[in-house]
N, C-alpha and C. Protein backbone atom coordinates (compact mmCIF):
# COMPACT_ATOMS: atom_id res chain seq x y z
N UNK A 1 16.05 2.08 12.82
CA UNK A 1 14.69 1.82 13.27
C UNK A 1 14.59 2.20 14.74
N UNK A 2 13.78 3.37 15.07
CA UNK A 2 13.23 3.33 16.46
C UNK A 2 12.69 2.28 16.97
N UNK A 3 12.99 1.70 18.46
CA UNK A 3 11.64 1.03 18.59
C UNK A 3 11.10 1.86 20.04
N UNK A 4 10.23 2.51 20.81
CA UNK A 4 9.35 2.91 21.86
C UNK A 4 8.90 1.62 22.58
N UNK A 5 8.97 1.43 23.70
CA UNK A 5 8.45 1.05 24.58
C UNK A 5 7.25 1.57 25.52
N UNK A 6 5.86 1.15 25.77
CA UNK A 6 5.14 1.54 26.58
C UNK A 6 4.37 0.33 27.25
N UNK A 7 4.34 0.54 28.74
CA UNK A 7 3.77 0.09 30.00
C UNK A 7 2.75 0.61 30.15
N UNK A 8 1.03 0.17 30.89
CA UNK A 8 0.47 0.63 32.04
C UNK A 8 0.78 0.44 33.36
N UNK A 9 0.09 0.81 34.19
CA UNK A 9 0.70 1.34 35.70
C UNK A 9 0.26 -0.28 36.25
N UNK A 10 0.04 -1.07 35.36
CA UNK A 10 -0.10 -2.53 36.38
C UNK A 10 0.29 -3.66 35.73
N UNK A 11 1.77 -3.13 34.88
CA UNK A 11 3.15 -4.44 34.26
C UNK A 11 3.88 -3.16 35.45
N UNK A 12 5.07 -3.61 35.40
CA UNK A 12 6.14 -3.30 36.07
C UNK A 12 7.03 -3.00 34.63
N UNK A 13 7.32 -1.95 34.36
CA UNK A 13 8.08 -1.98 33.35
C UNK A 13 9.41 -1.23 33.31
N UNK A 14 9.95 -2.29 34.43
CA UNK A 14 11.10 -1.61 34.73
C UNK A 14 12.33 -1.97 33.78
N UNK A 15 13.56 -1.04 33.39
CA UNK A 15 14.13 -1.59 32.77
C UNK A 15 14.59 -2.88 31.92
N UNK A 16 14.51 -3.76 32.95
CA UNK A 16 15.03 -5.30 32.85
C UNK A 16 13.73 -5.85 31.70
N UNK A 17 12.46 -5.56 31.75
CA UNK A 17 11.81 -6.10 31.07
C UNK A 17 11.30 -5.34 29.50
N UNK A 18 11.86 -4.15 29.73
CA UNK A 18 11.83 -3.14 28.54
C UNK A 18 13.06 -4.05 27.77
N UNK A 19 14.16 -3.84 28.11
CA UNK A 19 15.13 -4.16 27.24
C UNK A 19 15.48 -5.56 26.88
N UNK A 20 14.62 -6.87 27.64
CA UNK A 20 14.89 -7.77 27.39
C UNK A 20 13.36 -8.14 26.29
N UNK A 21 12.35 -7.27 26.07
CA UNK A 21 10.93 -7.57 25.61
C UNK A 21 11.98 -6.79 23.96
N UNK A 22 12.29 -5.73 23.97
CA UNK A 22 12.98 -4.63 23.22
C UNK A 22 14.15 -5.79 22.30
N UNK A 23 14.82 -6.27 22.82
CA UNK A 23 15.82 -7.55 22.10
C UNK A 23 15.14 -8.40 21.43
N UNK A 24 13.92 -8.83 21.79
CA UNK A 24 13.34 -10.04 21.47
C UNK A 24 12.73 -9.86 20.14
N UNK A 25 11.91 -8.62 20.35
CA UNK A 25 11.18 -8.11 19.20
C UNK A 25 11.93 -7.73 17.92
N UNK A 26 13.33 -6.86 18.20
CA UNK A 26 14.36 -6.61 17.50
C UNK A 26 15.01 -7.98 16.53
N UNK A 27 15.14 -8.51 17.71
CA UNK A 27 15.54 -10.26 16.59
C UNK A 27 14.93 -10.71 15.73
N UNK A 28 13.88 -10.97 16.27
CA UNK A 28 12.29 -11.20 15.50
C UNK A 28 12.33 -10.30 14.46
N UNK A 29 12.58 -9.28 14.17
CA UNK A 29 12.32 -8.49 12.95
C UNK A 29 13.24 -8.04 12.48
N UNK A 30 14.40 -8.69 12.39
CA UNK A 30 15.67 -7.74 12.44
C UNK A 30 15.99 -7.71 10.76
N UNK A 31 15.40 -8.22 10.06
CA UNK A 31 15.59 -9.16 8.60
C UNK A 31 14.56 -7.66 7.78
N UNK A 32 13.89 -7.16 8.45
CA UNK A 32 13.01 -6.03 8.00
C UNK A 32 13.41 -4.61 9.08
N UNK A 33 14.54 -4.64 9.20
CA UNK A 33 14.78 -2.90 9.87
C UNK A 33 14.87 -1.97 8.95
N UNK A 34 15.62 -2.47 7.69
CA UNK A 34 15.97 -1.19 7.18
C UNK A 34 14.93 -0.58 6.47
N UNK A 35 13.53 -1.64 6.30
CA UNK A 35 12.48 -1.30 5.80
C UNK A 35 11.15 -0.71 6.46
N UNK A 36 11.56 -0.48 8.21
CA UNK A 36 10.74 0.22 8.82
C UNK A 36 11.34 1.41 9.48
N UNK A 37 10.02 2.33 9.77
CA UNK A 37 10.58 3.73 10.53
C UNK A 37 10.66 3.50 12.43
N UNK A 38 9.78 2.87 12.65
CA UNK A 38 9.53 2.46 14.05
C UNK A 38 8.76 2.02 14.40
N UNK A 39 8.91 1.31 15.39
CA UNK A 39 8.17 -0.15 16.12
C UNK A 39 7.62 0.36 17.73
N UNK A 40 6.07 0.29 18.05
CA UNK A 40 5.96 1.19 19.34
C UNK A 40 5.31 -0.63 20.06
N UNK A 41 5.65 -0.90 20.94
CA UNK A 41 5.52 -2.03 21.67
C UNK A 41 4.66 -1.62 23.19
N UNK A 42 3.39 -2.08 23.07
CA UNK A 42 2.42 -1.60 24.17
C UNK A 42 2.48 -2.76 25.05
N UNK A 43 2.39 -2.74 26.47
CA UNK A 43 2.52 -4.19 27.29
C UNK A 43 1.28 -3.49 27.98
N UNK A 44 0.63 -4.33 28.35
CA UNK A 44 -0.62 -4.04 29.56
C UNK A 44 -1.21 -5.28 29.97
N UNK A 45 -1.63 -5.17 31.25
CA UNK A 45 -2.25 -6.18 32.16
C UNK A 45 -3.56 -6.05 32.17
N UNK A 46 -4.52 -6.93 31.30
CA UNK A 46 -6.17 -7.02 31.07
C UNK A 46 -7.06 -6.89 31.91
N UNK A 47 -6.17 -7.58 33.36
CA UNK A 47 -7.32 -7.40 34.65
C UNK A 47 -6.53 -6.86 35.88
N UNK A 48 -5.32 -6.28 35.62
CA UNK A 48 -4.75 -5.41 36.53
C UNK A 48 -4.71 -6.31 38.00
N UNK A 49 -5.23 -6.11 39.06
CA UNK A 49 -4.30 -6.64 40.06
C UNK A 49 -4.96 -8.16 40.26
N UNK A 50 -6.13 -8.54 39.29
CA UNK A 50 -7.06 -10.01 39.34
C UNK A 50 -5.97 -10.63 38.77
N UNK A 51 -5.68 -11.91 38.91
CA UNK A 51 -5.20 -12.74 38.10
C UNK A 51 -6.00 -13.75 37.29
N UNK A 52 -5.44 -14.18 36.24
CA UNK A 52 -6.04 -14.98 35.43
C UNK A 52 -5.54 -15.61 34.14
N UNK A 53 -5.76 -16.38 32.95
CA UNK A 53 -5.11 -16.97 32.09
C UNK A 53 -5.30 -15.67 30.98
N UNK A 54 -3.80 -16.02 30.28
CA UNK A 54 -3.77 -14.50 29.08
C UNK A 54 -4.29 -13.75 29.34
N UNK A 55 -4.08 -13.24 30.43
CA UNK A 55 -3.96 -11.66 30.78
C UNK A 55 -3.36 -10.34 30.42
N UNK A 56 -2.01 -10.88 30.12
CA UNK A 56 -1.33 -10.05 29.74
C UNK A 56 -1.47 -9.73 28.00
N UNK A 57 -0.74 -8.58 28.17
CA UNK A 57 -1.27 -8.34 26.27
C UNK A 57 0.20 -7.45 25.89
N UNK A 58 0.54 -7.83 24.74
CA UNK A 58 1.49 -7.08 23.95
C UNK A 58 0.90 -6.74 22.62
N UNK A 59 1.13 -5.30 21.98
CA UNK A 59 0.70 -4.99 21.07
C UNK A 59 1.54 -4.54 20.17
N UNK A 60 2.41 -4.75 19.47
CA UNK A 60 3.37 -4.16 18.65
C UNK A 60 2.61 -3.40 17.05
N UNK A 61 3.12 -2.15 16.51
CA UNK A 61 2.58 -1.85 15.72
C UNK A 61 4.19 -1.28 15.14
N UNK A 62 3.83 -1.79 13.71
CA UNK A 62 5.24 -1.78 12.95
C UNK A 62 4.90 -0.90 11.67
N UNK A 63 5.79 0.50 11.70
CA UNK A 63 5.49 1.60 10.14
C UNK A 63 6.59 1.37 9.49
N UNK A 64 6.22 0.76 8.33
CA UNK A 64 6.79 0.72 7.02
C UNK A 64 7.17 2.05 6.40
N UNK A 65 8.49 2.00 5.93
CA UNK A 65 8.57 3.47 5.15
C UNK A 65 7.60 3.64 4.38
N UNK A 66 6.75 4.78 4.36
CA UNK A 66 6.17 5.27 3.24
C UNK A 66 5.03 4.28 3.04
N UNK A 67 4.28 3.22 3.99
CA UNK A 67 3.21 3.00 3.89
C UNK A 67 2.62 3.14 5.45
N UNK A 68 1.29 2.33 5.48
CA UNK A 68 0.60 2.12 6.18
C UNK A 68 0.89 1.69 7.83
N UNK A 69 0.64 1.76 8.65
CA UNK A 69 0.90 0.84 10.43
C UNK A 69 0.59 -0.45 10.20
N UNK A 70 1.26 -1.42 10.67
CA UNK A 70 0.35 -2.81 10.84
C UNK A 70 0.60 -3.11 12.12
N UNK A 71 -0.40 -3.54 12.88
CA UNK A 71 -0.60 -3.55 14.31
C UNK A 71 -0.99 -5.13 14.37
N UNK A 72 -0.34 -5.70 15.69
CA UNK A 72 -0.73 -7.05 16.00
C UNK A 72 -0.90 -7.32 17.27
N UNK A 73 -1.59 -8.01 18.06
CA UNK A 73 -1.55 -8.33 19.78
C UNK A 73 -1.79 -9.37 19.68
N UNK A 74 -0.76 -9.94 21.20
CA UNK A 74 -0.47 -11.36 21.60
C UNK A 74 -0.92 -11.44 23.01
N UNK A 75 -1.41 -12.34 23.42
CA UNK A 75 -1.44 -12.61 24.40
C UNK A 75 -1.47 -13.74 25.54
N UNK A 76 -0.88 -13.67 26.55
CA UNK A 76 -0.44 -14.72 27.34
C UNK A 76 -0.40 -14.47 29.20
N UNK A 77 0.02 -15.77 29.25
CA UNK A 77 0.05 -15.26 31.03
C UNK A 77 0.94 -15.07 31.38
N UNK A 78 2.35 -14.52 30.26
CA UNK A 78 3.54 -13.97 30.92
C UNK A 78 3.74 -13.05 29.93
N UNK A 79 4.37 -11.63 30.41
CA UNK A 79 4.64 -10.69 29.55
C UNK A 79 5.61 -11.24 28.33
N UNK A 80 6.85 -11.75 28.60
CA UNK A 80 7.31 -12.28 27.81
C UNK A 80 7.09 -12.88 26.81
N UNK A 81 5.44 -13.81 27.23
CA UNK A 81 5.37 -14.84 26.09
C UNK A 81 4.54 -14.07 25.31
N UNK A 82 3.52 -13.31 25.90
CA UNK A 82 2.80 -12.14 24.90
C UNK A 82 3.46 -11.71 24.07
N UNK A 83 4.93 -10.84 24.43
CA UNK A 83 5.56 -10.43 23.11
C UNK A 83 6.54 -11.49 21.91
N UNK A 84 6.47 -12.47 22.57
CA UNK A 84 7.13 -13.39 21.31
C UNK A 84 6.01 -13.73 20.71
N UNK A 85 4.69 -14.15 21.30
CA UNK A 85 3.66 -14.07 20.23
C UNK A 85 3.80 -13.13 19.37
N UNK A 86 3.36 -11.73 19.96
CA UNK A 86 3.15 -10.49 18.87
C UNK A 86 4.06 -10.89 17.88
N UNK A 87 5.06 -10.68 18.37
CA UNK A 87 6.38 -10.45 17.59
C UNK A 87 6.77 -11.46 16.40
N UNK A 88 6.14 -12.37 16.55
CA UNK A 88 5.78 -13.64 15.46
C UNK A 88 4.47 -13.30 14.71
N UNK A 89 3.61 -13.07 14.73
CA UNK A 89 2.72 -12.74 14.12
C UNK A 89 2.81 -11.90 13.28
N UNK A 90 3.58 -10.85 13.94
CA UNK A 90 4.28 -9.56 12.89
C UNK A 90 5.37 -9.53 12.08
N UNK A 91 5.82 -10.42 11.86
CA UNK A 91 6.91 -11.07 11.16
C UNK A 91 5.75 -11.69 10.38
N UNK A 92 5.05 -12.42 10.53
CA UNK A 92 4.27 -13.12 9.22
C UNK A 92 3.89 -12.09 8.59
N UNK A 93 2.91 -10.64 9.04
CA UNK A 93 2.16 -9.89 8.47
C UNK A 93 3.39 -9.23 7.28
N UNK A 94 4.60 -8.80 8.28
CA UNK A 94 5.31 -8.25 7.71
C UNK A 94 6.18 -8.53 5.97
N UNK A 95 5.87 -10.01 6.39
CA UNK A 95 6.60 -10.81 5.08
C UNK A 95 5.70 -11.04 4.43
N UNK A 96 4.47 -11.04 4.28
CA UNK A 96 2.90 -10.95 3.49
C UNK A 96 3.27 -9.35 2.96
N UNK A 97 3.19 -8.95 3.88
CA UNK A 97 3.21 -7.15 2.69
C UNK A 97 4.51 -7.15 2.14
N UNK A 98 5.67 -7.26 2.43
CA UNK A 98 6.81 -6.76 1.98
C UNK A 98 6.66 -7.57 0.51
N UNK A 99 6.18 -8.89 0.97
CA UNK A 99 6.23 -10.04 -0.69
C UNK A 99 5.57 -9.03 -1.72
N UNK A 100 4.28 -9.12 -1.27
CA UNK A 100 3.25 -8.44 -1.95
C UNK A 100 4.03 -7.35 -3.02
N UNK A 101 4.48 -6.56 -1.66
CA UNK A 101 5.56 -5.26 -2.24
C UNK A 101 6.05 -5.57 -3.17
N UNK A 102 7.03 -6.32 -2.73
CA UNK A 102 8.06 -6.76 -4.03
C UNK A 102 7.50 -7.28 -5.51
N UNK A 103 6.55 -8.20 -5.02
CA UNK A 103 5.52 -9.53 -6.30
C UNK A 103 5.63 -7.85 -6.98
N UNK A 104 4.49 -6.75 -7.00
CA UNK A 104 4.24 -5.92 -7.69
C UNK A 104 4.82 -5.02 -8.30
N UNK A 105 6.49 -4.62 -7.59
CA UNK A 105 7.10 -4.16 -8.56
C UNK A 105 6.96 -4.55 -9.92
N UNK A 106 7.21 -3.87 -11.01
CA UNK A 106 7.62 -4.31 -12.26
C UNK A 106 8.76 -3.60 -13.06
N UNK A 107 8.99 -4.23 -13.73
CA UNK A 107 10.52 -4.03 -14.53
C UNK A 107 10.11 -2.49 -15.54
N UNK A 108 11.14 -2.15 -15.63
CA UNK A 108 10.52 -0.97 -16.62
C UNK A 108 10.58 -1.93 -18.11
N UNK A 109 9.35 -1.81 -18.69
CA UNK A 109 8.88 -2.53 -19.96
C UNK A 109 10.26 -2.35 -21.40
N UNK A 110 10.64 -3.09 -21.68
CA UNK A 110 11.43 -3.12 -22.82
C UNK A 110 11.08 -2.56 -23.79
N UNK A 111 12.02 -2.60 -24.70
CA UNK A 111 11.56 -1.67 -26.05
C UNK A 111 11.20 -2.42 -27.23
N UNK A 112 9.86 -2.50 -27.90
CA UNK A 112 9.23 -3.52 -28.62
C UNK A 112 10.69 -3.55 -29.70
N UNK A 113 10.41 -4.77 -30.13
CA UNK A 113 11.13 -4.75 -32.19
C UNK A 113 10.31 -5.19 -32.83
N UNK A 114 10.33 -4.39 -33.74
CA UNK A 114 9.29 -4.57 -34.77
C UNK A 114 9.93 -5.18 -36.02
């Protein structure tokens, strides 16, 4: 599983918070890697140099092999806590579709006796 990291020019997204936001999310989903292609994790600051409550925003969007994006945003007044939001939320979505997935498989149908 890839995961991408992206900043705007008013988080600081210097290493230390890439790879410690990058772990978190990874844990959080780690139970569904082998079932995604890549995870792109957006961080941005809502009011840039104003301060204020949940400002910050994390957006994680998670591709399933061979289906659809599911996209989620969290937000908080610390980058950090934005992405453990996301990153929880997307774990629910994720285990809602994968169930789904699975519920609908079906068995290949047996052979009547007559």
């Amino acid at each position: 599983m890839q995961v991408q990291f992206n900043t705007d020019h008013t988080v600081t997204g210097d290493q230390d918070v890439a790879a410690r936001i990058e772990a978190a999310v990874r844990e959080r989903l780690a139970r569904f890697e082998d079932r995604l292609t890549r995870i792109e994790i957006h961080v941005r600051d809502e009011n840039g140099a104003k301060h204020g409550p949940d400002d910050k925003s994390c957006t994680i969007e998670a591709r399933p092999r061979g289906g659809k994006p599911i996209g989620v945003t969290g937000k908080a007044s610390k980058v950090d806590a934005a992405a453990r939001q996301a990153a929880g939320t997307l774990a629910q979505r994720l285990e809602r579709h994968f169930g789904k997935e699975d519920k609908h498989k079906h068995d290949p149908r047996p052979e009547k006796v007559l």
